[in-house]
Protein backbone atom coordinates (compact mmCIF):
# COMPACT_ATOMS: atom_id res chain seq x y z
CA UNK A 1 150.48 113.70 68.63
CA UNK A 2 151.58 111.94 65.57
CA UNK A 3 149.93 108.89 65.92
CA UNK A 4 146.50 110.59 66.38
CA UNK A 5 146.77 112.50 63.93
CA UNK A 6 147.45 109.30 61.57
CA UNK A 7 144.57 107.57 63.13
CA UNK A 8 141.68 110.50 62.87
CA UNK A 9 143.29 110.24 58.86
CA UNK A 10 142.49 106.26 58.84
CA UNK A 11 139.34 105.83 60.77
CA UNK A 12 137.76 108.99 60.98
CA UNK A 13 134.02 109.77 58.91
CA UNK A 14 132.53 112.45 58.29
CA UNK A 15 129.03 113.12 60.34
CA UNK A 16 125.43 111.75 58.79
CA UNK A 17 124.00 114.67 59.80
CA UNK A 18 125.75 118.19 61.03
CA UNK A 19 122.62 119.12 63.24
CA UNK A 20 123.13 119.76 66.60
CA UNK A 21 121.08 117.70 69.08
CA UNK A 22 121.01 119.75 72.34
CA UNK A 23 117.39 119.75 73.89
CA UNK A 24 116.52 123.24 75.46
CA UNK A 25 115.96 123.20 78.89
CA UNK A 26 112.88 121.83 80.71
CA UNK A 27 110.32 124.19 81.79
CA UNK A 28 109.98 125.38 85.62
CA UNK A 29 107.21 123.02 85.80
CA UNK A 30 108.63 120.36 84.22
CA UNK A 31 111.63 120.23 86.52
CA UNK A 32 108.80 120.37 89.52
CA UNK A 33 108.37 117.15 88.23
CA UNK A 34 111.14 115.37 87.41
CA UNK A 35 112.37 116.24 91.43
CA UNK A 36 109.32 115.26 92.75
CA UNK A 37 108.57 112.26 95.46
CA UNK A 38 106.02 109.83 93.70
CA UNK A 39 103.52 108.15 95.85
CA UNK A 40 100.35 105.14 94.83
CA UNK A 41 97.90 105.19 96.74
CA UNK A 42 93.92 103.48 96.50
CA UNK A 43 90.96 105.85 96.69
CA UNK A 44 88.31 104.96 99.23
CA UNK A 45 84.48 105.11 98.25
CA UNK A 46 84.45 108.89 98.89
CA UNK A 47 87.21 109.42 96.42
CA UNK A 48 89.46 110.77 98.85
CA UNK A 49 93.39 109.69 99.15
CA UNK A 50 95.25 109.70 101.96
CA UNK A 51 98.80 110.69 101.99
CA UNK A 52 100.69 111.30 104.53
CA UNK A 53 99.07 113.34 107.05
CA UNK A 54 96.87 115.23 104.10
CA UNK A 55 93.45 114.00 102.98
CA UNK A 56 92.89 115.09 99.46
CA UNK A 57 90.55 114.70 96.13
CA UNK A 58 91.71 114.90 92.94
CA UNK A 59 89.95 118.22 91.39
CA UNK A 60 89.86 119.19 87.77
CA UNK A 61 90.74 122.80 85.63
CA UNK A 62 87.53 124.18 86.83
CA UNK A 63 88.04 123.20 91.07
CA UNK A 64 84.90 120.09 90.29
CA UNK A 65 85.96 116.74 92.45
CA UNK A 66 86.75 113.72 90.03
CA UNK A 67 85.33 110.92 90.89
CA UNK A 68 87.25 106.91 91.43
CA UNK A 69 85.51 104.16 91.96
CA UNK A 70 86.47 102.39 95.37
CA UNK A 71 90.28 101.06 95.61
CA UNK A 72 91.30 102.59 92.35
CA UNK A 73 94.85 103.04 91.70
CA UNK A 74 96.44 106.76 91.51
CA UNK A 75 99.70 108.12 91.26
CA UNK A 76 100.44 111.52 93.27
CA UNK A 77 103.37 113.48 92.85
CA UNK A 78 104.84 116.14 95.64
CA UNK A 79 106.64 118.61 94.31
CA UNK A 80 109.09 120.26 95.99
CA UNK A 81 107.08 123.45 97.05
CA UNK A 82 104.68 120.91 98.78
CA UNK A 83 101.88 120.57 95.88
CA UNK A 84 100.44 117.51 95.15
CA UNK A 85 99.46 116.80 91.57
CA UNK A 86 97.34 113.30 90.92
CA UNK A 87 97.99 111.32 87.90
CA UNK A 88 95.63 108.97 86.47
CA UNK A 89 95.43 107.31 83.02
CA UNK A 90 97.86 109.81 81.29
CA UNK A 91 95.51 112.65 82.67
CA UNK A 92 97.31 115.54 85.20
CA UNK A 93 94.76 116.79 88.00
CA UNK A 94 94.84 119.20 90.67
CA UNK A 95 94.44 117.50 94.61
CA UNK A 96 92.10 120.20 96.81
CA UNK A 97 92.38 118.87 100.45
CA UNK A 98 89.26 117.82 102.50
CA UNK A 99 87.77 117.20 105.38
CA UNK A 100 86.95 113.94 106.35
CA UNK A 101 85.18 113.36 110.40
CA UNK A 102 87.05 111.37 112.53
CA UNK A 103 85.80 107.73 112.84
CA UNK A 104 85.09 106.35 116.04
CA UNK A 105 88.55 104.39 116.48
CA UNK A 106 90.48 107.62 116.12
CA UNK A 107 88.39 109.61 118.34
CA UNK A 108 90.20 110.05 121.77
CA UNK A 109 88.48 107.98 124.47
CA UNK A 110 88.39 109.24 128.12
CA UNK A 111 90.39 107.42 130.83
CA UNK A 112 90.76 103.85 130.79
CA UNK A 113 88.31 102.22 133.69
CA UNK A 114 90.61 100.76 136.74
CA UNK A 115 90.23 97.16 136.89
CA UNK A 116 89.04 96.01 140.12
CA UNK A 117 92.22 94.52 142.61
CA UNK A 118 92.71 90.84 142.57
CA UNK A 119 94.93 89.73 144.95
CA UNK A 120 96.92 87.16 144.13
CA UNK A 121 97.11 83.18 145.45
CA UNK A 122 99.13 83.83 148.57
CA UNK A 123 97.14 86.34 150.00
CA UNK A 124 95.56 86.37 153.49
CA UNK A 125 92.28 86.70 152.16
CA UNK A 126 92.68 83.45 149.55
CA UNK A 127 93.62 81.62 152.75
CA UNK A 128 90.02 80.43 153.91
CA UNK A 129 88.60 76.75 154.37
CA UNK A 130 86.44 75.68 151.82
CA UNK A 131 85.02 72.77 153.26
CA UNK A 132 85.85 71.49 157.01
CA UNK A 133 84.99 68.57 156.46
CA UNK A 134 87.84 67.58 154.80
CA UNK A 135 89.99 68.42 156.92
């Protein structure tokens, strides 16, 4: 006890500045954020994104689709309640999920056709002269 005392009364200075420096507390919305999963993904030339299993556009304040030029970069954030929020150039939009048709790779074909039997080149059947006279 002593010797801190003596050494607070050698080294010690008083503060610049007696302010305290606590920050409040981030907002509800803020902290959406801050837990959120960030993803980058490249729009295609409808403007739509594809994340995860969701197909969405990035939509402004008044619901109207924004739209990217093909391959364009964009951030997208999923909050924790399952919202997705797009980021692009410093600018917060809304996402509004769409429907995009199947192409013709993901639609579901019907059975695959049964290839025809080949035997193989022991059977009975590949067994048959060719030409007698060389025999």
């Amino acid at each position: 006890p002593r010797y801190i005392a003596r050494h607070n009364k050698k080294f010690a200075l008083p503060p610049d500045d007696e302010t305290a420096l606590f920050a409040p507390p981030p907002t509800e919305e803020e902290l959406d954020y801050y837990l959120s999963t960030e993803y980058e993904r490249s729009s295609d030339n409808g403007s739509v994104f594809s994340i995860k299993t969701h197909k969405l556009q990035a939509v402004d304040a008044q619901g109207n689709v924004i739209a990217f030029p093909a391959k364009t970069k964009v951030k997208f954030y999923e909050t924790l309640d399952g919202r997705f929020v797009c980021v692009h150039g410093h600018q917060f939009f809304g996402t509004a999920e769409t429907f995009v048709p199947p192409s013709k790779t993901e639609l579901p074909q019907g059975e695959p056709k049964q290839r025809s039997y080949v035997p193989p080149m022991n059977h009975s059947w590949r067994k048959f002269i060719v030409n007698k006279k060389d025999k």
